[in-house]
Protein backbone atom coordinates (compact mmCIF):
# COMPACT_ATOMS: atom_id res chain seq x y z
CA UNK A 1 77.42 80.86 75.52
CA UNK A 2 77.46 77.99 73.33
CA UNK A 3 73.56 77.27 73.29
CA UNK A 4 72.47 80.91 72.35
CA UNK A 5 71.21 81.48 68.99
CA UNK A 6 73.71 83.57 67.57
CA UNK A 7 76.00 83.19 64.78
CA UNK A 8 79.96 81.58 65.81
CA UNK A 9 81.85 84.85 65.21
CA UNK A 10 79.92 86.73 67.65
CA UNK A 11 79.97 84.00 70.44
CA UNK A 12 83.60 84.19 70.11
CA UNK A 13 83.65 88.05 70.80
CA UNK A 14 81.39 87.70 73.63
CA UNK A 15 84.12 84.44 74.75
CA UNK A 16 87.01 87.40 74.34
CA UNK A 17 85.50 89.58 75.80
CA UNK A 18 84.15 87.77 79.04
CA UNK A 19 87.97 86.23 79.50
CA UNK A 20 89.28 90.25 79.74
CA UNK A 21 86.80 90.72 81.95
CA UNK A 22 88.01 87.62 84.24
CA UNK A 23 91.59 88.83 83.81
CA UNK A 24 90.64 92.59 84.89
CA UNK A 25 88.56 91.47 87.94
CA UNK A 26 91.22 89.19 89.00
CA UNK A 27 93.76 91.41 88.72
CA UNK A 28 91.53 93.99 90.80
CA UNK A 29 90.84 91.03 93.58
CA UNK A 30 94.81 91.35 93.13
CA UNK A 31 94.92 94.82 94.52
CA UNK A 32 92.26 94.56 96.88
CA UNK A 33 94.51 91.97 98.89
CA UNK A 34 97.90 93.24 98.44
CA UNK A 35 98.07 96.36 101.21
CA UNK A 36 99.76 99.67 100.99
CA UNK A 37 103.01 99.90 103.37
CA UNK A 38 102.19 102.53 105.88
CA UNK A 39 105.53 103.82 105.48
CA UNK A 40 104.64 105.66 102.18
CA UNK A 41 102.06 107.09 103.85
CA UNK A 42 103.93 108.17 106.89
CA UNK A 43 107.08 109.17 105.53
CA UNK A 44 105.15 111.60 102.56
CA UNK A 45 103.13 113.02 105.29
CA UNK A 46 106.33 114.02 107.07
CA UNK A 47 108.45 115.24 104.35
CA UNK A 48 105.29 117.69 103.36
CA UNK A 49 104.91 119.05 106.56
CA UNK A 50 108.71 119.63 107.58
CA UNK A 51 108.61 121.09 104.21
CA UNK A 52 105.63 123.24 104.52
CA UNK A 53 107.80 124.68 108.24
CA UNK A 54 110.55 126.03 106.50
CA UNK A 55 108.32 127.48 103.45
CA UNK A 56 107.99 130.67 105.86
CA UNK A 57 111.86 131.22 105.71
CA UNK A 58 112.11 130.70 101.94
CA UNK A 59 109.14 132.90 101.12
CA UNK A 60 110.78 135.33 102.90
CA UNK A 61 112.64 137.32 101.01
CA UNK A 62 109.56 136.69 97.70
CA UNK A 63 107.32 138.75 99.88
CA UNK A 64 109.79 142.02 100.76
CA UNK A 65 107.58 144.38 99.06
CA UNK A 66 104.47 144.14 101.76
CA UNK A 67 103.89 145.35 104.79
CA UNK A 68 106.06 143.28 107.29
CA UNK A 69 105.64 139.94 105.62
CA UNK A 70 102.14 139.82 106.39
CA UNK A 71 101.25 138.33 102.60
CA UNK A 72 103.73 135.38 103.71
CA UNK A 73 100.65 133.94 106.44
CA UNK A 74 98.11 133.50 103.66
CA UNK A 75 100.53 132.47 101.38
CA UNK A 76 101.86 129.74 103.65
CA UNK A 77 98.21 128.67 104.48
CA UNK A 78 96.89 129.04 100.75
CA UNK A 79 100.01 126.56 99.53
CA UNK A 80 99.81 124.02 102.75
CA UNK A 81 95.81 123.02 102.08
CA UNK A 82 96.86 122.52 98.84
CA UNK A 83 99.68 120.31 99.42
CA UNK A 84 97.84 118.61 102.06
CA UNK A 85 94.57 117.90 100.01
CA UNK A 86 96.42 116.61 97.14
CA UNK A 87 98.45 114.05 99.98
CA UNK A 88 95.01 112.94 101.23
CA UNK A 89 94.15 112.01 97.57
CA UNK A 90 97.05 110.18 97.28
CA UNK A 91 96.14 108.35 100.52
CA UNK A 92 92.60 108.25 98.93
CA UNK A 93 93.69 106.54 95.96
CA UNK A 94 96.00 103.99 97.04
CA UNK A 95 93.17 102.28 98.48
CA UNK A 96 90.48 102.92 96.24
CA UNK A 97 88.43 99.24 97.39
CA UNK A 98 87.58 101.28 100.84
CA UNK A 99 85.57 104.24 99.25
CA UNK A 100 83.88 102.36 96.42
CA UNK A 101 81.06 100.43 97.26
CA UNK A 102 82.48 97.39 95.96
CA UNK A 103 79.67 94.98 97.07
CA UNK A 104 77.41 96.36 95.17
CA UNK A 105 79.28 95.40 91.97
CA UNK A 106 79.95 91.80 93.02
């Protein structure tokens, strides 16, 4: 950076700016090492799903209006693949060095 014909102030930007970079990829090379306790994982997957069994029993009474609770089914269904998509994002996302193509960048 030194020997390029430029004037001082904005070699010292460029400096700056290269030394953020450094500190952001190393902090990145940070994540990429440190790994995500399977528990999380595990115990939010559980939690959702022994939620998502009672949800029948607490929609219930909600739904007394239709025809013998049959609005509860699509309900139920309608609020688990939600629930469930958003925990596979988190998954997703707590790793994001496996879905990027990270060698492409380095």
């Amino acid at each position: 950076i030194e020997k390029l014909p430029m004037h001082f102030m904005r070699k010292n930007e460029i400096n700056k700016n290269l030394s953020i970079f450094e500190d952001t990829l190393g902090g990145s090379e940070r994540l990429l090492s440190s790994p995500v306790p399977l528990f999380y994982s595990r115990h939010t997957a559980r939690f959702i799903s022994i939620w998502l069994l009672f949800l029948p029993f607490a929609l219930y009474g909600q739904f007394g209006d239709s025809w013998n609770h049959i609005m509860m089914i699509p309900a139920s269904l309608l609020i688990s693949v939600f629930l469930f998509g958003i925990e596979e994002l988190a998954t997703q996302l707590e790793e994001p060095f496996t879905i990027l193509p990270m060698q492409g960048f380095c």
